[in-house]
C-alpha atoms as a PDB file:
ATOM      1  CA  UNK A   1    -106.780 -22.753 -42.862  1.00  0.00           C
ATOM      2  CA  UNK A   2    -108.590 -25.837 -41.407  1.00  0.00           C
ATOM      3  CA  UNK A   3    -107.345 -28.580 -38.801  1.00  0.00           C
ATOM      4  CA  UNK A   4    -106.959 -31.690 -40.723  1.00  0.00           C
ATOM      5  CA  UNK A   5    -106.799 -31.378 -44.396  1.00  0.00           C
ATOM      6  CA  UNK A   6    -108.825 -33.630 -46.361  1.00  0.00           C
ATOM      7  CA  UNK A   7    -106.351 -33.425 -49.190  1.00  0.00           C
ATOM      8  CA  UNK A   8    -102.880 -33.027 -47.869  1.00  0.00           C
ATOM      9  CA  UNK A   9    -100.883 -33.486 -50.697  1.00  0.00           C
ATOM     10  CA  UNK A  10    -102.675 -31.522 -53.568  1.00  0.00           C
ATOM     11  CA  UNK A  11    -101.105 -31.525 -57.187  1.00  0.00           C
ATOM     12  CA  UNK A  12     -99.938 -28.050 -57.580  1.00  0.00           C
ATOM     13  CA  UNK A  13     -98.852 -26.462 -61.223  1.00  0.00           C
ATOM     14  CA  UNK A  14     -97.154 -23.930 -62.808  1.00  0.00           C
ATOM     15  CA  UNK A  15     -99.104 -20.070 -62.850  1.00  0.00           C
ATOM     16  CA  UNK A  16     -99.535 -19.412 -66.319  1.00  0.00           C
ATOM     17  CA  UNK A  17     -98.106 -16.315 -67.579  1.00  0.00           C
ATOM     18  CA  UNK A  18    -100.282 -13.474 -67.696  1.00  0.00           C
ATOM     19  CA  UNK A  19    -101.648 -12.069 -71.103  1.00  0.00           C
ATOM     20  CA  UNK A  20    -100.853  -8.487 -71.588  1.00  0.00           C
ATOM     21  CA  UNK A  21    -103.495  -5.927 -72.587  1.00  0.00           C
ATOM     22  CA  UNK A  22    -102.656  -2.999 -74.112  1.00  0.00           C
ATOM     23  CA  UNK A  23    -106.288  -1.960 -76.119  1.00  0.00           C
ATOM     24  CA  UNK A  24    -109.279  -1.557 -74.972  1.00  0.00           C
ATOM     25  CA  UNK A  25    -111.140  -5.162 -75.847  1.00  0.00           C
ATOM     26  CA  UNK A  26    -114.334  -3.831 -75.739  1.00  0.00           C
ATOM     27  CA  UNK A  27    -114.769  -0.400 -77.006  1.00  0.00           C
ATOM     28  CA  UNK A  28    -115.495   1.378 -74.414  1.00  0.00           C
ATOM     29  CA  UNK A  29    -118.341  -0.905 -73.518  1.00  0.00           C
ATOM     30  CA  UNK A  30    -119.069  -2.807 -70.336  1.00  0.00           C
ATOM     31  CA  UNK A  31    -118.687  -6.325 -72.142  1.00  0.00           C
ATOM     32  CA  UNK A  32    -116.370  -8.600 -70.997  1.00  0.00           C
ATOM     33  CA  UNK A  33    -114.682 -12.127 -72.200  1.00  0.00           C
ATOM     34  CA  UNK A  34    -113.376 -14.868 -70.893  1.00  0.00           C
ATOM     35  CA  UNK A  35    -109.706 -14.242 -70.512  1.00  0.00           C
ATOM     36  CA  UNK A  36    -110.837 -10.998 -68.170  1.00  0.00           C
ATOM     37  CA  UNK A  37    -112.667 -13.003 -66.037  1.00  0.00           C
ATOM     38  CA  UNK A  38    -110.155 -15.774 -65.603  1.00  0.00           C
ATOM     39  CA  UNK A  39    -107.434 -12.712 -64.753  1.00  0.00           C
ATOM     40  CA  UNK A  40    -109.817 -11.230 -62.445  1.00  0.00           C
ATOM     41  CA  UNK A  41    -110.254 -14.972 -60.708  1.00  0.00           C
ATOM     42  CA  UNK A  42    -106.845 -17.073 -61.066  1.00  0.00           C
ATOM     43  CA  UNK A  43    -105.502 -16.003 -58.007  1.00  0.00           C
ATOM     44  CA  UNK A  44    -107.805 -16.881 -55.540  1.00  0.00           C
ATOM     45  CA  UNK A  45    -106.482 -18.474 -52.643  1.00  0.00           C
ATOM     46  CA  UNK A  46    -107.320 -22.163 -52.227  1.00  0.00           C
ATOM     47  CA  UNK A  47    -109.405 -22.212 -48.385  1.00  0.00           C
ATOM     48  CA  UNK A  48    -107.046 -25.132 -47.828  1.00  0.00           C
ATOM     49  CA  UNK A  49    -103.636 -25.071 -49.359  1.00  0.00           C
ATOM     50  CA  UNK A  50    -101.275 -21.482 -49.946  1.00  0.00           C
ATOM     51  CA  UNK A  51    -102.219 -22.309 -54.011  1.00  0.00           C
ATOM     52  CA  UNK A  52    -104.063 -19.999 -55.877  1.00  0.00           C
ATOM     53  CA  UNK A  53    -107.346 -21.927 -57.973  1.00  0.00           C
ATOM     54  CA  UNK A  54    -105.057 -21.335 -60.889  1.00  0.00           C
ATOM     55  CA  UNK A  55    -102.199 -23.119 -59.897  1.00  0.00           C
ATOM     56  CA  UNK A  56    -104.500 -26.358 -58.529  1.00  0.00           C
ATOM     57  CA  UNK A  57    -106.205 -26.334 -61.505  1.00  0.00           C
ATOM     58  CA  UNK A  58    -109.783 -25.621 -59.915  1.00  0.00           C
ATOM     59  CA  UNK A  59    -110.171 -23.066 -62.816  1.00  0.00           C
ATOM     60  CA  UNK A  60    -108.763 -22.909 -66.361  1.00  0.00           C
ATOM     61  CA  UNK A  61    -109.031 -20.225 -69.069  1.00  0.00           C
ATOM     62  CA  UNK A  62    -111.747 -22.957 -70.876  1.00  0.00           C
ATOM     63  CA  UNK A  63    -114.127 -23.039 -67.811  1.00  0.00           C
ATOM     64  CA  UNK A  64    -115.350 -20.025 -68.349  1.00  0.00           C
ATOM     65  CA  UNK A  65    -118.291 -18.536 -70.743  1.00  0.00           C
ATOM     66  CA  UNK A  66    -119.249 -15.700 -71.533  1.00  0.00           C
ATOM     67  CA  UNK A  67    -122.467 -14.740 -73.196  1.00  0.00           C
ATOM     68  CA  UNK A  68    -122.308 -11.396 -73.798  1.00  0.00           C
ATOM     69  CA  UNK A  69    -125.522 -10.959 -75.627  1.00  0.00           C
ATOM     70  CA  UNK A  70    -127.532 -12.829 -72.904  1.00  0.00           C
ATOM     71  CA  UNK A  71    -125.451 -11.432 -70.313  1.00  0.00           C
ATOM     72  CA  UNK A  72    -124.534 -14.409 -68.770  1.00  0.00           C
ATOM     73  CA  UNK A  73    -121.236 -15.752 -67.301  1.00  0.00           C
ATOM     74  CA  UNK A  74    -120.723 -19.003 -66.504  1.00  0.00           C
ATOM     75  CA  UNK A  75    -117.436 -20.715 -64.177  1.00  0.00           C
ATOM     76  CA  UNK A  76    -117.208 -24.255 -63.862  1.00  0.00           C
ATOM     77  CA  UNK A  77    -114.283 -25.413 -61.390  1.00  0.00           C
ATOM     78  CA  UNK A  78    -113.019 -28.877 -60.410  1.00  0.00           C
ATOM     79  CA  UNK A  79    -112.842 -29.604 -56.967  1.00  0.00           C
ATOM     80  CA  UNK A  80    -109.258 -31.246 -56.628  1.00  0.00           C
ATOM     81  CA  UNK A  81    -111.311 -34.190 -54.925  1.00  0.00           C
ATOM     82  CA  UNK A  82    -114.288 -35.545 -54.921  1.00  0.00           C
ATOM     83  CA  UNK A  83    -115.360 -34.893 -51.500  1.00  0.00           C
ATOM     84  CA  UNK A  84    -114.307 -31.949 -50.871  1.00  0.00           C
ATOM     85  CA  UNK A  85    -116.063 -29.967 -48.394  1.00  0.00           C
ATOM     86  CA  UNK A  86    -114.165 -26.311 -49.390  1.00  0.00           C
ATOM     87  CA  UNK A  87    -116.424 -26.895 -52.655  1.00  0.00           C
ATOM     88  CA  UNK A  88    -119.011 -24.146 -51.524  1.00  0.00           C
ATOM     89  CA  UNK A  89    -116.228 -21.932 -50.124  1.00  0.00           C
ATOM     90  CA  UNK A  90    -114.609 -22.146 -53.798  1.00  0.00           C
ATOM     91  CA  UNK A  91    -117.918 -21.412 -55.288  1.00  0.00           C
ATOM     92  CA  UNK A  92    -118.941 -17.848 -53.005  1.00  0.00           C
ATOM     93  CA  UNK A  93    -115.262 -17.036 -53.289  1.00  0.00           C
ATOM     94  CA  UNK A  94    -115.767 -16.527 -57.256  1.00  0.00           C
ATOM     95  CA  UNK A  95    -119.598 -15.454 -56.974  1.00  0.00           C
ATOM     96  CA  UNK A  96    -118.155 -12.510 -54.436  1.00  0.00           C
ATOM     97  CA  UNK A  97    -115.214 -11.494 -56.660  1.00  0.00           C
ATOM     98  CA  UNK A  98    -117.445 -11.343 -59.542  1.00  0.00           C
ATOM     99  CA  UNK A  99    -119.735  -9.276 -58.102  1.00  0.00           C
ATOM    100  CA  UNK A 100    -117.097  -6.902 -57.223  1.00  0.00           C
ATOM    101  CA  UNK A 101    -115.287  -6.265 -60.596  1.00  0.00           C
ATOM    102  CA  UNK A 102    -118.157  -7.212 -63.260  1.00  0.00           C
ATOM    103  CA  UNK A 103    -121.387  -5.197 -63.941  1.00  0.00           C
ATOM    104  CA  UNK A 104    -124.328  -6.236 -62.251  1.00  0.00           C
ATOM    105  CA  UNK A 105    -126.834  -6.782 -65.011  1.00  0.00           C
ATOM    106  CA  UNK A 106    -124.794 -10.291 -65.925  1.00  0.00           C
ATOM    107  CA  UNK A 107    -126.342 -13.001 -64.878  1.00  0.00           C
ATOM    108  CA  UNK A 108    -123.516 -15.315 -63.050  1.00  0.00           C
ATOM    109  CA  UNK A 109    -123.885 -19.125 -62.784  1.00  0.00           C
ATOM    110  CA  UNK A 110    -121.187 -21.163 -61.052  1.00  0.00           C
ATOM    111  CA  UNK A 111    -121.267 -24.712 -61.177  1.00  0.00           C
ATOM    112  CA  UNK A 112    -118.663 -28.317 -60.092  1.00  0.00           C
ATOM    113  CA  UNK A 113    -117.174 -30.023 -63.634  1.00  0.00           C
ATOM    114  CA  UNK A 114    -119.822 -32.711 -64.108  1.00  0.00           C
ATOM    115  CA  UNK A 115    -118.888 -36.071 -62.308  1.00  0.00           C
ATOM    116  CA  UNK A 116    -116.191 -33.677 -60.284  1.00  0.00           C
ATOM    117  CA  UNK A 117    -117.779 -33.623 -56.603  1.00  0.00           C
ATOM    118  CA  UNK A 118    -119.641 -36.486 -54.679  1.00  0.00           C
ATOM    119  CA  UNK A 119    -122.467 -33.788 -53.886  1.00  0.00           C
ATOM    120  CA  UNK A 120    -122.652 -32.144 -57.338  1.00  0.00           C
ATOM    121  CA  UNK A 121    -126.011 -31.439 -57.529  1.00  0.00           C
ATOM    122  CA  UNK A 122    -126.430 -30.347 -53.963  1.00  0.00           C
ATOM    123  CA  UNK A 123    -123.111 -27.473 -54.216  1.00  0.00           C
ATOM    124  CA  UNK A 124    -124.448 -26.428 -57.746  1.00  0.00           C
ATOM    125  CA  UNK A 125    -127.968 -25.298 -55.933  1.00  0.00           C
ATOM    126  CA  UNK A 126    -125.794 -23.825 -52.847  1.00  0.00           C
ATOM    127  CA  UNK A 127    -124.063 -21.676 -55.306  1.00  0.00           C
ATOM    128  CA  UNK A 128    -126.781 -20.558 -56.930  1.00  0.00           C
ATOM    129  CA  UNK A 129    -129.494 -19.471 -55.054  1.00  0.00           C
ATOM    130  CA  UNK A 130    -129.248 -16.026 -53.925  1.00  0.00           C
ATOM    131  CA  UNK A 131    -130.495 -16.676 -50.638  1.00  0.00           C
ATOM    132  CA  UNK A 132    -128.471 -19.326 -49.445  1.00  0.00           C
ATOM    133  CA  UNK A 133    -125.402 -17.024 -50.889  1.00  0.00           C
ATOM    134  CA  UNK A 134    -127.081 -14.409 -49.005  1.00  0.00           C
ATOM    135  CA  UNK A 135    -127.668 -16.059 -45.682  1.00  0.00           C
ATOM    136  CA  UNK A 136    -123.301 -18.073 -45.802  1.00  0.00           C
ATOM    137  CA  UNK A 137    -121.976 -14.414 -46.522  1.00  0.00           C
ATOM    138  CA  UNK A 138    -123.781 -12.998 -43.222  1.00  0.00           C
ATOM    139  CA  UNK A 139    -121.920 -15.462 -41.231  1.00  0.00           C
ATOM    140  CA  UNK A 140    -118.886 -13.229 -39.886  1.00  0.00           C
ATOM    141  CA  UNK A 141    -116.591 -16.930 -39.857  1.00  0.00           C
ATOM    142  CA  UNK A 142    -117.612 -17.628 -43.557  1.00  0.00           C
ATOM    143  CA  UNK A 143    -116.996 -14.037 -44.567  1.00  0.00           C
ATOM    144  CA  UNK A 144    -113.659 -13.989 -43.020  1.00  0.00           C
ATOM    145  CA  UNK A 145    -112.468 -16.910 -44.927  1.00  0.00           C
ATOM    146  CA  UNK A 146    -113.924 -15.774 -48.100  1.00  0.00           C
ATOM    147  CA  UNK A 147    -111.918 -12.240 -48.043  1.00  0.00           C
ATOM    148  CA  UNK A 148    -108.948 -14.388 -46.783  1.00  0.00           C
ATOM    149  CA  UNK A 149    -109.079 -16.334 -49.628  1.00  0.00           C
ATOM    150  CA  UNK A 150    -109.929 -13.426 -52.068  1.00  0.00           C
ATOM    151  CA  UNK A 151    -107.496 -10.804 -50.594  1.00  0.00           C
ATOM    152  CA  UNK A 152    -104.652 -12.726 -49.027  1.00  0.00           C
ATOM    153  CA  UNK A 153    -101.307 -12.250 -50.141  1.00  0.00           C
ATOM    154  CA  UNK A 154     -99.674 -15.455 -49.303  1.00  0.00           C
ATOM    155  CA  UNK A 155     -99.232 -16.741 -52.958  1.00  0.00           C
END
């Protein structure tokens, strides 16, 4: 957790219930939908508050796409404010937990809501260039807080 929280009072909802799944959705295949990803993602810890994204609302069901044919996956999140500076954080928490429970042929773009962070187009290049995710995931201070965030269970 960090000294000083830039927003100390953050609006904090319900966990949605989780969807059971009793088929296989895919057939055996390695294709994968939106509600998978979202289950696989939900209850990442916030880097700033004990609140998973879910129940902050950084991530919803509906940010999510899935292109199965192109093999692309796409997050949006909303930053709970503007400024925030955990933005980045956020952003290699997903791109790390993806890359540990999807295939790696899909093609993974995560990006800030439109008009949802002061810096927008500055975090959305961050999160998407392999060697700046690269180069933040080698730093042993940055990696701790990611797996904090990805494998705490404080929630």
């Amino acid at each position: 957790m960090t000294l000083g929280l830039i927003n100390a009072n953050p609006v904090v909802h319900a966990k949605k219930e989780r969807i059971a799944r009793t088929e296989d959705l895919h057939g055996g295949d390695d294709a994968v939908d939106a509600l998978e990803i979202y289950d696989s993602v939900r209850d990442i810890r916030d880097p700033e508050h004990p609140y998973s994204l879910e129940q902050l609302s950084v991530l919803s069901e509906e940010s999510i796409n899935v292109d199965v044919k192109l093999g692309r996956i796409l997050i949006t999140f909303t930053p709970t404010i503007q400024h925030c500076s955990m933005a980045t954080v956020i952003g290699l928490c997903l791109r790390v937990k993806l890359k540990e429970c999807f295939p790696p042929h899909f093609k993974v773009d995560i990006k800030v809501a439109p008009g949802s962070h002061a810096n927008e187009e500055s975090v959305n290049k961050q999160l998407n260039d392999k060697e700046r995710v690269a180069a933040a995931l080698e730093n042993p201070n940055l990696r701790q807080l990611v797996e904090e965030c990805l494998y705490s269970s404080e929630l």
